[in-house]
PDB file of N, CA and C in Angstrom:
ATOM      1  N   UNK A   1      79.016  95.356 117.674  1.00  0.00           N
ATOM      2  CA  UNK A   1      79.740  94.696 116.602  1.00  0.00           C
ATOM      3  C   UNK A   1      81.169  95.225 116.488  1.00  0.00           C
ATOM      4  N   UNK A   2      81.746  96.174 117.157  1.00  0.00           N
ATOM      5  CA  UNK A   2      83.110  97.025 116.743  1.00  0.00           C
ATOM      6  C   UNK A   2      83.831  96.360 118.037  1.00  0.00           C
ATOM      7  N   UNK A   3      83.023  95.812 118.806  1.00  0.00           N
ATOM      8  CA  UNK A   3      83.880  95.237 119.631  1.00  0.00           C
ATOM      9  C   UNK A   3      84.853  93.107 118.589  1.00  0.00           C
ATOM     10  N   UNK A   4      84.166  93.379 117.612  1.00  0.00           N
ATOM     11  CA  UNK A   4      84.905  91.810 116.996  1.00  0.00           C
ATOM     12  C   UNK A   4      85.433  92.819 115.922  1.00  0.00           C
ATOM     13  N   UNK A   5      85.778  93.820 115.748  1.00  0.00           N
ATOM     14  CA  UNK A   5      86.398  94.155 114.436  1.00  0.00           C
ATOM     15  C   UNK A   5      88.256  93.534 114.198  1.00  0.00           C
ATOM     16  N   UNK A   6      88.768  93.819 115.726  1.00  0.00           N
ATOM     17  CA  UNK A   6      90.196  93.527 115.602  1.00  0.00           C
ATOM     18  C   UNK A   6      89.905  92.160 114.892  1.00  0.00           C
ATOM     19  N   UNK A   7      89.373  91.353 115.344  1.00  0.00           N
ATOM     20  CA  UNK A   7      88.964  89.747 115.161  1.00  0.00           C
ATOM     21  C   UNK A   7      89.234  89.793 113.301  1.00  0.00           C
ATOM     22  N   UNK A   8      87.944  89.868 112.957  1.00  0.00           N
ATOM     23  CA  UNK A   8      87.819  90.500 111.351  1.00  0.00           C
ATOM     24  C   UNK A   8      88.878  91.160 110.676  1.00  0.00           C
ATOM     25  N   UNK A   9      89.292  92.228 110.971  1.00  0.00           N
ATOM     26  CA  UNK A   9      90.515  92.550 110.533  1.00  0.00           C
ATOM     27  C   UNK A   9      92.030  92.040 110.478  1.00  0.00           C
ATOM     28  N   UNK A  10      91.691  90.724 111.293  1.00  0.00           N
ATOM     29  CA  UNK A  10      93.320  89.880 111.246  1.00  0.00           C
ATOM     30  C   UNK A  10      92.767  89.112 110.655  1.00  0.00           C
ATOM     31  N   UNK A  11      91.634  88.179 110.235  1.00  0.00           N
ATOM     32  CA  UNK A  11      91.480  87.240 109.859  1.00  0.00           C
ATOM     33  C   UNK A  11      91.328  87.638 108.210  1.00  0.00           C
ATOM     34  N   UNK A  12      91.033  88.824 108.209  1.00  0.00           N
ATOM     35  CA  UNK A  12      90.971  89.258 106.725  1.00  0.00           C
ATOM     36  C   UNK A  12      92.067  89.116 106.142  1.00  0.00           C
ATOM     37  N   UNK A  13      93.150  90.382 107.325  1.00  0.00           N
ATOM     38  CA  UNK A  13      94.427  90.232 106.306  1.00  0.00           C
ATOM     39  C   UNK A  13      95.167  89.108 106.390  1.00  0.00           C
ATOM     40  N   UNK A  14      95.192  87.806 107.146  1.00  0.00           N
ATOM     41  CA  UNK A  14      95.077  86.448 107.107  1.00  0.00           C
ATOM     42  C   UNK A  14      94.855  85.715 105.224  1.00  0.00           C
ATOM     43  N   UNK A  15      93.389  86.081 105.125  1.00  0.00           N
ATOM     44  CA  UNK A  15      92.815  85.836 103.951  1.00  0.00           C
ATOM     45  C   UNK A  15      93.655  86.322 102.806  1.00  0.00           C
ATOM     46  N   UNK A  16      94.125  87.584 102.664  1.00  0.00           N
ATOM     47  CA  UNK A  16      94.378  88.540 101.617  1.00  0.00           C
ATOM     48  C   UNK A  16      95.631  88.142 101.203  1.00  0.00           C
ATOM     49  N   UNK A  17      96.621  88.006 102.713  1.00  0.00           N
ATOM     50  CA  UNK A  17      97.908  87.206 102.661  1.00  0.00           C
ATOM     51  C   UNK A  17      98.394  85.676 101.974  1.00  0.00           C
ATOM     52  N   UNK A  18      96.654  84.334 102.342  1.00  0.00           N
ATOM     53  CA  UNK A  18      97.218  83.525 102.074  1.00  0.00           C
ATOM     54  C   UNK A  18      96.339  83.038 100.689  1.00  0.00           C
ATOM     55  N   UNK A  19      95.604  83.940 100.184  1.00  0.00           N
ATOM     56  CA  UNK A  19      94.658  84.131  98.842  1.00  0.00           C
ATOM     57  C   UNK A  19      94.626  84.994  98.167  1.00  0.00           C
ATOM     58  N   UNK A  20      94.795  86.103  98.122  1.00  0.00           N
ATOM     59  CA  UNK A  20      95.034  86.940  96.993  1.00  0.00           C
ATOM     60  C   UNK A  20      96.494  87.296  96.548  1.00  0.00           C
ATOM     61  N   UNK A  21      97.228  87.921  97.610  1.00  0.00           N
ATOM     62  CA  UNK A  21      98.827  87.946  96.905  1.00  0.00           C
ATOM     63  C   UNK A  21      98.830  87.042  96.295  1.00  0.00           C
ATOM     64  N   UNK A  22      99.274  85.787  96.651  1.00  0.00           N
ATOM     65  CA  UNK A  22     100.143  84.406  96.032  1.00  0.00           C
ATOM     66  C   UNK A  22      99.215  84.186  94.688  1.00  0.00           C
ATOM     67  N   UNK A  23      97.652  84.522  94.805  1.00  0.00           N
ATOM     68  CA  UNK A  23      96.767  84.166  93.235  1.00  0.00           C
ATOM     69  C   UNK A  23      97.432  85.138  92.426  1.00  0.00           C
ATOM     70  N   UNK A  24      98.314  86.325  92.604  1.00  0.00           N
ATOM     71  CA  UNK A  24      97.526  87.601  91.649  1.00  0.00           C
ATOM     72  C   UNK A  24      99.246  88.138  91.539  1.00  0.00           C
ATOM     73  N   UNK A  25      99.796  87.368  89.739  1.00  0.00           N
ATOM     74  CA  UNK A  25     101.445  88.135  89.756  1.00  0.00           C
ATOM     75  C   UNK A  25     101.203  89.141  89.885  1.00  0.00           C
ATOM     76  N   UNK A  26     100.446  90.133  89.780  1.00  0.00           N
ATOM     77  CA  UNK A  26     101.004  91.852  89.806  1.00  0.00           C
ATOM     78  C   UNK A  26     100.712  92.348  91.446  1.00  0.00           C
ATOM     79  N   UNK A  27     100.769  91.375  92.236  1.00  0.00           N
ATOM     80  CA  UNK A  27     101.139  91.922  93.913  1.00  0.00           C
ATOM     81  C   UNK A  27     101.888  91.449  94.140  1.00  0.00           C
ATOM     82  N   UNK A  28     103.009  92.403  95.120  1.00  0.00           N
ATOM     83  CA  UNK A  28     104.000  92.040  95.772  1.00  0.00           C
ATOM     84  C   UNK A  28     103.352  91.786  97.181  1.00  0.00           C
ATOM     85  N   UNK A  29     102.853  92.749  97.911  1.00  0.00           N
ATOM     86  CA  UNK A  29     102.543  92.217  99.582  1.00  0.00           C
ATOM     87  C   UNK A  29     101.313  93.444  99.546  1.00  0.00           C
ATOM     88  N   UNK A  30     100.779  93.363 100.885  1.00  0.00           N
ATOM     89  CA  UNK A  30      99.992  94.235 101.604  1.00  0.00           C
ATOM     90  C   UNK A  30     100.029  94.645 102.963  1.00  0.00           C
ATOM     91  N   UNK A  31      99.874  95.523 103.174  1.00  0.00           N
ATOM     92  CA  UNK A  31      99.772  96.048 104.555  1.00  0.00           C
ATOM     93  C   UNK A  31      98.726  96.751 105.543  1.00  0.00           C
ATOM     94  N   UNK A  32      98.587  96.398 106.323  1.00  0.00           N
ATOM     95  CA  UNK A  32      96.762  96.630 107.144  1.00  0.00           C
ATOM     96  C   UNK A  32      97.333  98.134 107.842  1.00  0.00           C
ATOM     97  N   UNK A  33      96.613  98.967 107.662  1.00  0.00           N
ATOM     98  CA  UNK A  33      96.583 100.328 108.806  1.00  0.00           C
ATOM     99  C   UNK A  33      95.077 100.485 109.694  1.00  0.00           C
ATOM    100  N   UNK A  34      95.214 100.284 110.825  1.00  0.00           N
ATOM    101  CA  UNK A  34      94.408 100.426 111.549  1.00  0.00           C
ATOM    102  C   UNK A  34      93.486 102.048 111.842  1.00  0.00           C
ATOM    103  N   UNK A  35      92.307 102.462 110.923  1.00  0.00           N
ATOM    104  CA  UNK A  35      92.194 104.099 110.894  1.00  0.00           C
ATOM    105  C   UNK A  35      91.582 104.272 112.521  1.00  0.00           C
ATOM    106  N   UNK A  36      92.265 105.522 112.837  1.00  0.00           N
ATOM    107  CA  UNK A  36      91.705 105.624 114.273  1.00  0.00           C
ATOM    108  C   UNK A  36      89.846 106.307 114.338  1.00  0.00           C
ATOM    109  N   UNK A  37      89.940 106.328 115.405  1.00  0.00           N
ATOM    110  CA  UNK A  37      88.516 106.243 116.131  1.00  0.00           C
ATOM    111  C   UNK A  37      87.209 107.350 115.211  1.00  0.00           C
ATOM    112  N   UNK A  38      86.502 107.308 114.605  1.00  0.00           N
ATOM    113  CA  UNK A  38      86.033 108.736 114.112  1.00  0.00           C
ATOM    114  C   UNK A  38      85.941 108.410 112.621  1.00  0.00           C
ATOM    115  N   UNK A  39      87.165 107.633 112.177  1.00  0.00           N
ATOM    116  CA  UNK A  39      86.799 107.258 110.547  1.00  0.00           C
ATOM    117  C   UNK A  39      85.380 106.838 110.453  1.00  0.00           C
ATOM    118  N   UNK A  40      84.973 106.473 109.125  1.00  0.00           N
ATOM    119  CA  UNK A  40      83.376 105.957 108.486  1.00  0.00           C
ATOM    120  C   UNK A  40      84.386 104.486 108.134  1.00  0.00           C
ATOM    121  N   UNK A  41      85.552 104.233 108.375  1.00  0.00           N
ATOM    122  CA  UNK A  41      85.885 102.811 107.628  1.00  0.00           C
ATOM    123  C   UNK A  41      87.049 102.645 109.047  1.00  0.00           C
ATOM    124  N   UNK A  42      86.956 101.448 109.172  1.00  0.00           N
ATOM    125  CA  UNK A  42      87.937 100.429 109.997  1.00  0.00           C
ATOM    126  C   UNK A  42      89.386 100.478 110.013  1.00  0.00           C
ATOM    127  N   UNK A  43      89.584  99.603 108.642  1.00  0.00           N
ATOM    128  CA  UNK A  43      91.120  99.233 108.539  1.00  0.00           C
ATOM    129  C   UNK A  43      91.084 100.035 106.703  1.00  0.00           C
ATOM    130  N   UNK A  44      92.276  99.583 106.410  1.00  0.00           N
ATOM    131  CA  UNK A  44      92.814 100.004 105.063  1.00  0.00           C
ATOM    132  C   UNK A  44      94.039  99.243 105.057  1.00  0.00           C
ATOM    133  N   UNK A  45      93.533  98.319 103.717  1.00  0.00           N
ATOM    134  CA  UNK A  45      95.076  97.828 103.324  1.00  0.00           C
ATOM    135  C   UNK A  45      95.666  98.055 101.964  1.00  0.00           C
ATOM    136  N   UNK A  46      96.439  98.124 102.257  1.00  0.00           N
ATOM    137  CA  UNK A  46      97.051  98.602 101.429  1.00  0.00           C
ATOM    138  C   UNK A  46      98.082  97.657 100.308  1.00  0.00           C
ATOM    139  N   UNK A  47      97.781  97.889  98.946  1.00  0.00           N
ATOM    140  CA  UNK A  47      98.268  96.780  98.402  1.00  0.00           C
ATOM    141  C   UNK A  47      99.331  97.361  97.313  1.00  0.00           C
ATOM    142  N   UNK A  48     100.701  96.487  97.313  1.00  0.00           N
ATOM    143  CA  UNK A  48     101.458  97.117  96.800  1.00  0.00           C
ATOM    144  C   UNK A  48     101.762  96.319  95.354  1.00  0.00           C
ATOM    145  N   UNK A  49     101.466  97.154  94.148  1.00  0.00           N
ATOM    146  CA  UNK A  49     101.737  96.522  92.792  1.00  0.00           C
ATOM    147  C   UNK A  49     102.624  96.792  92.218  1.00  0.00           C
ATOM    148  N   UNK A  50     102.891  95.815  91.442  1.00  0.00           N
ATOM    149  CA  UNK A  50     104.176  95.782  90.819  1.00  0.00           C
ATOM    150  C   UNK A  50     104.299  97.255  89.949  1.00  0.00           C
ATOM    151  N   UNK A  51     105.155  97.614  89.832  1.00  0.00           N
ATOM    152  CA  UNK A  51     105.570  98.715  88.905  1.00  0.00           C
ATOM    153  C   UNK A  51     105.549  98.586  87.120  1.00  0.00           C
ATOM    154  N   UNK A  52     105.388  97.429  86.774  1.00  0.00           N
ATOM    155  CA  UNK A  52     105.704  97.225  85.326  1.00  0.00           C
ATOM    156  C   UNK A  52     103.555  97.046  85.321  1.00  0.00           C
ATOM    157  N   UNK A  53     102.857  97.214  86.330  1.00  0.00           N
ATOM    158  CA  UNK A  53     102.008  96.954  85.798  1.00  0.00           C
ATOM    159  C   UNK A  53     100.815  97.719  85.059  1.00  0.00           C
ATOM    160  N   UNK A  54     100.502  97.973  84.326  1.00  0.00           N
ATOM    161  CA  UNK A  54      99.788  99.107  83.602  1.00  0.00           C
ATOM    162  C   UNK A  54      99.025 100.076  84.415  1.00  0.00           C
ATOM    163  N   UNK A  55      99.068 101.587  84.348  1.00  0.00           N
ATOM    164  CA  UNK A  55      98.315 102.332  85.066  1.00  0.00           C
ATOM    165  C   UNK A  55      96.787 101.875  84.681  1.00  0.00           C
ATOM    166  N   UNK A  56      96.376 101.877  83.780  1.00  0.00           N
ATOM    167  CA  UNK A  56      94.685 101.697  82.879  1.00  0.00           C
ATOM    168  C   UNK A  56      94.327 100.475  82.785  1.00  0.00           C
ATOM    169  N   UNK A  57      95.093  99.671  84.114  1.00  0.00           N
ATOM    170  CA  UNK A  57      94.426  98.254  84.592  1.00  0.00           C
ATOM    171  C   UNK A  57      94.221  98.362  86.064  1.00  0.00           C
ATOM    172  N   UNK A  58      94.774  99.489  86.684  1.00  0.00           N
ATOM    173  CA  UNK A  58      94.492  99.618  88.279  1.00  0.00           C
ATOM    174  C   UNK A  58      92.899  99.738  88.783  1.00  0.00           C
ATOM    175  N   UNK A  59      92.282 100.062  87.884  1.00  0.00           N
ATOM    176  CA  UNK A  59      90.923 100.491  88.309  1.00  0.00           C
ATOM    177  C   UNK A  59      90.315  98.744  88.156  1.00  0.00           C
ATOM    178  N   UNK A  60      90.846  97.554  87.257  1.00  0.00           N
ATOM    179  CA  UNK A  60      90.065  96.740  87.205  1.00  0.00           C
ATOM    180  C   UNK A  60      90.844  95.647  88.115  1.00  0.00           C
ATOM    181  N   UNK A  61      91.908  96.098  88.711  1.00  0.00           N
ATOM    182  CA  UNK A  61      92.949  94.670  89.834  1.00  0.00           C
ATOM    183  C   UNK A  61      91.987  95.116  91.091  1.00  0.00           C
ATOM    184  N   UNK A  62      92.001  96.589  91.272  1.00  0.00           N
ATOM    185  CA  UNK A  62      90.838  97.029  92.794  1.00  0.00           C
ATOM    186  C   UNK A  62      89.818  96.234  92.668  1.00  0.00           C
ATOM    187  N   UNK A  63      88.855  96.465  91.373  1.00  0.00           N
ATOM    188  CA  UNK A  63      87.710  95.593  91.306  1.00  0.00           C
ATOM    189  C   UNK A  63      87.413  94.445  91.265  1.00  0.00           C
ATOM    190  N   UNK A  64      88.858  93.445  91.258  1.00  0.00           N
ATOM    191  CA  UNK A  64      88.969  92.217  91.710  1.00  0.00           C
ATOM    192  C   UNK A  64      89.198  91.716  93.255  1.00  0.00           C
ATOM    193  N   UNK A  65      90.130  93.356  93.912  1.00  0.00           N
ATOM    194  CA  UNK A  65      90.518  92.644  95.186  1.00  0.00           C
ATOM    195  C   UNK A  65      88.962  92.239  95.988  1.00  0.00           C
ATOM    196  N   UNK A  66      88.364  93.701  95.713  1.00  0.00           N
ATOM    197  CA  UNK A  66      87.429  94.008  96.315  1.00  0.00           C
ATOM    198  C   UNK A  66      86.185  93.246  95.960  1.00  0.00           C
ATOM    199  N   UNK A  67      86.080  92.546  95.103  1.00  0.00           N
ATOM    200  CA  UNK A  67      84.792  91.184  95.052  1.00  0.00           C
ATOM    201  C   UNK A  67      85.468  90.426  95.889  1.00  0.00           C
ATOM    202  N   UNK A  68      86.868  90.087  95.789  1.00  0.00           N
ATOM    203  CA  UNK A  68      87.281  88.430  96.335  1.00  0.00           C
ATOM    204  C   UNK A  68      86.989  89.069  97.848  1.00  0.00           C
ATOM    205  N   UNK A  69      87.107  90.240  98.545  1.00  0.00           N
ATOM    206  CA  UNK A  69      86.969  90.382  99.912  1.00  0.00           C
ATOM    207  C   UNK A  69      85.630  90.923 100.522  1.00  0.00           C
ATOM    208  N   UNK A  70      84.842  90.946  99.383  1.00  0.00           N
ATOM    209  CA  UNK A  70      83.236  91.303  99.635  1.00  0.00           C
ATOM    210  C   UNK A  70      82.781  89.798  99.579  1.00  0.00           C
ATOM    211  N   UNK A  71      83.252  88.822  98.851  1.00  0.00           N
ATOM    212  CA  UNK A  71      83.043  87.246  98.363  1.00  0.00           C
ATOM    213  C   UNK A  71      83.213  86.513  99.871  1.00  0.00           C
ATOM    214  N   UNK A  72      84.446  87.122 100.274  1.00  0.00           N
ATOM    215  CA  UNK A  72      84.916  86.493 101.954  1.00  0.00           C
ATOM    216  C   UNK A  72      84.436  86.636 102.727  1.00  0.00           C
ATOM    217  N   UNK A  73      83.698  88.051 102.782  1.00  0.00           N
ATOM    218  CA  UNK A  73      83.369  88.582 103.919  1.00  0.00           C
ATOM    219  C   UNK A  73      81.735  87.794 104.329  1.00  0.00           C
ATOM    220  N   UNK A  74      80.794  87.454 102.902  1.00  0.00           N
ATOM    221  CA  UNK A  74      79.945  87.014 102.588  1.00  0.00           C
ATOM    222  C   UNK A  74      79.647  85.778 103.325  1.00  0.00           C
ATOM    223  N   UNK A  75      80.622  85.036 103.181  1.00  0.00           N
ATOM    224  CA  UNK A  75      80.912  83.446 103.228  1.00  0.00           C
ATOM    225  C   UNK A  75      81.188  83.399 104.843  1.00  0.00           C
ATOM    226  N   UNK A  76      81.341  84.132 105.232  1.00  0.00           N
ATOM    227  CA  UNK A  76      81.800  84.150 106.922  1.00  0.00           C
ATOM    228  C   UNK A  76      80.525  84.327 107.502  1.00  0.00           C
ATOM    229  N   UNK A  77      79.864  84.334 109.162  1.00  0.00           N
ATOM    230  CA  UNK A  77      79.099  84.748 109.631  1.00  0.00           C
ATOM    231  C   UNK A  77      78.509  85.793 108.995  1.00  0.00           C
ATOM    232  N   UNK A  78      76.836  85.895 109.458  1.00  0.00           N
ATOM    233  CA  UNK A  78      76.565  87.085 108.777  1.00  0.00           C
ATOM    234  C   UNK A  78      76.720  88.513 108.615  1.00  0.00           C
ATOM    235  N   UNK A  79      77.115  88.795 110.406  1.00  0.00           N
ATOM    236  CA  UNK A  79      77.446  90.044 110.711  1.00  0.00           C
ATOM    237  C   UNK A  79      79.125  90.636 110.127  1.00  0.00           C
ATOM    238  N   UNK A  80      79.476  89.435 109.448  1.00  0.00           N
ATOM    239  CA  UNK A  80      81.222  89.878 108.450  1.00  0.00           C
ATOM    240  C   UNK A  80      80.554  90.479 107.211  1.00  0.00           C
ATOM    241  N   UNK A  81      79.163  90.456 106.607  1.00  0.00           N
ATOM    242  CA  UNK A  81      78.601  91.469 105.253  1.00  0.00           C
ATOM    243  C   UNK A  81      78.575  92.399 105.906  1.00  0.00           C
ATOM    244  N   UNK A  82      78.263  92.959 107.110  1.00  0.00           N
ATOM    245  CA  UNK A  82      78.423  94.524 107.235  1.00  0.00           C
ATOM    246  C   UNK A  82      79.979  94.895 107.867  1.00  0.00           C
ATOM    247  N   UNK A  83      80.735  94.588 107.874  1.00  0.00           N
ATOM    248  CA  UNK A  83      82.083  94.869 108.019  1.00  0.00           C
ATOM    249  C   UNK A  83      82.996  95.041 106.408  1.00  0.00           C
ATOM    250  N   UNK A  84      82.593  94.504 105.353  1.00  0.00           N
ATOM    251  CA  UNK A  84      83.026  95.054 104.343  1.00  0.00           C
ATOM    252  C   UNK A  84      82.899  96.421 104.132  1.00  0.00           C
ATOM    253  N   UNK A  85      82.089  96.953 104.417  1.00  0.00           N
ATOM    254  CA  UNK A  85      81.832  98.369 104.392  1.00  0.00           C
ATOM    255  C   UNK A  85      82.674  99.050 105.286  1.00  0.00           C
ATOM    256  N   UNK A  86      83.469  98.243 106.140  1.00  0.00           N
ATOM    257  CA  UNK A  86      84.720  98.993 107.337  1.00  0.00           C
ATOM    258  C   UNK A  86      85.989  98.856 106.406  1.00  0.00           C
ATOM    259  N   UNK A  87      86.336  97.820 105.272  1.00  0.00           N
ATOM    260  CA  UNK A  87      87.265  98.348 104.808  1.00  0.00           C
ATOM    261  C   UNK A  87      87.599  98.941 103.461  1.00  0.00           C
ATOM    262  N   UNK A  88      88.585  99.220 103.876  1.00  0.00           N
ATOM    263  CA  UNK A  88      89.422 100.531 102.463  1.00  0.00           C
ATOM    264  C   UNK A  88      90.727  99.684 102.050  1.00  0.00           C
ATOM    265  N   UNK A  89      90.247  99.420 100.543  1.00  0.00           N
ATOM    266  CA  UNK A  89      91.808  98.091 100.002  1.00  0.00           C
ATOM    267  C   UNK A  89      91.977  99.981  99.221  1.00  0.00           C
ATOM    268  N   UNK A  90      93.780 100.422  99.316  1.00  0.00           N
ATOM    269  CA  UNK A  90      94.179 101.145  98.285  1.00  0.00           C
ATOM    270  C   UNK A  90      95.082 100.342  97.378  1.00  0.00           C
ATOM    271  N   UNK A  91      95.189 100.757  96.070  1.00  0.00           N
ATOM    272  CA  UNK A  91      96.381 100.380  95.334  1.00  0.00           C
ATOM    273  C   UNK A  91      97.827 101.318  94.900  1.00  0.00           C
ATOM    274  N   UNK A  92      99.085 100.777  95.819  1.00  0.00           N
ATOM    275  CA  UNK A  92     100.165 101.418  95.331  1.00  0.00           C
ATOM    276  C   UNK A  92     101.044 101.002  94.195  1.00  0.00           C
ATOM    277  N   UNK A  93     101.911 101.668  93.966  1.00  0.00           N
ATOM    278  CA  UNK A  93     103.118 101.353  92.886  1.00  0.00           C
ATOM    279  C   UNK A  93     104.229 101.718  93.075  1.00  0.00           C
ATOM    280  N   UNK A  94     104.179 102.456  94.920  1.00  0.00           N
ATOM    281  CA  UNK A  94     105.045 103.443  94.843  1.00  0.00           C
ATOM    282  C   UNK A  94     105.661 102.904  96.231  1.00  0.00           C
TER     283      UNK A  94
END
């Protein structure tokens, strides 16, 4: 299965790019880092929030990215539910 991850991981940040930024004013963009060989997780993207947006709402924008990309991952072939578990969404401000 790690041989379709590149696959998954563009088509995700595909997804994230043309469905979650543009839904969600308090993102500006995101960015995919590929973790090398040995991690327990895949990719990590990284999502960059606006600065005016409340610290003591960050814990509940994660818990949105992360249904809508557990929701995606769902909806795809079956073997894309165990690839959610390959990624890591962080939230910046910085």
């Amino acid at each position: 299965m790690k041989d379709k991850f590149p696959i998954f991981r563009k088509q995700v940040y595909e997804y994230i790019n043309k469905e979650i930024i543009p839904n969600n004013d308090n993102l500006e963009y995101c960015i995919s880092h590929t973790l090398p060989e040995g991690f327990d997780k895949d990719v990590e993207y990284i999502f960059k929030v606006k600065s005016t947006f409340p610290d003591e709402h960050l814990n509940d924008l994660q818990a949105d990215i992360e249904k809508k990309l557990l929701e995606y991952c769902r909806n795809e072939e079956s073997v894309w539910r165990y690839y959610f578990s390959a990624i890591m969404s962080i939230l910046s401000k910085y």
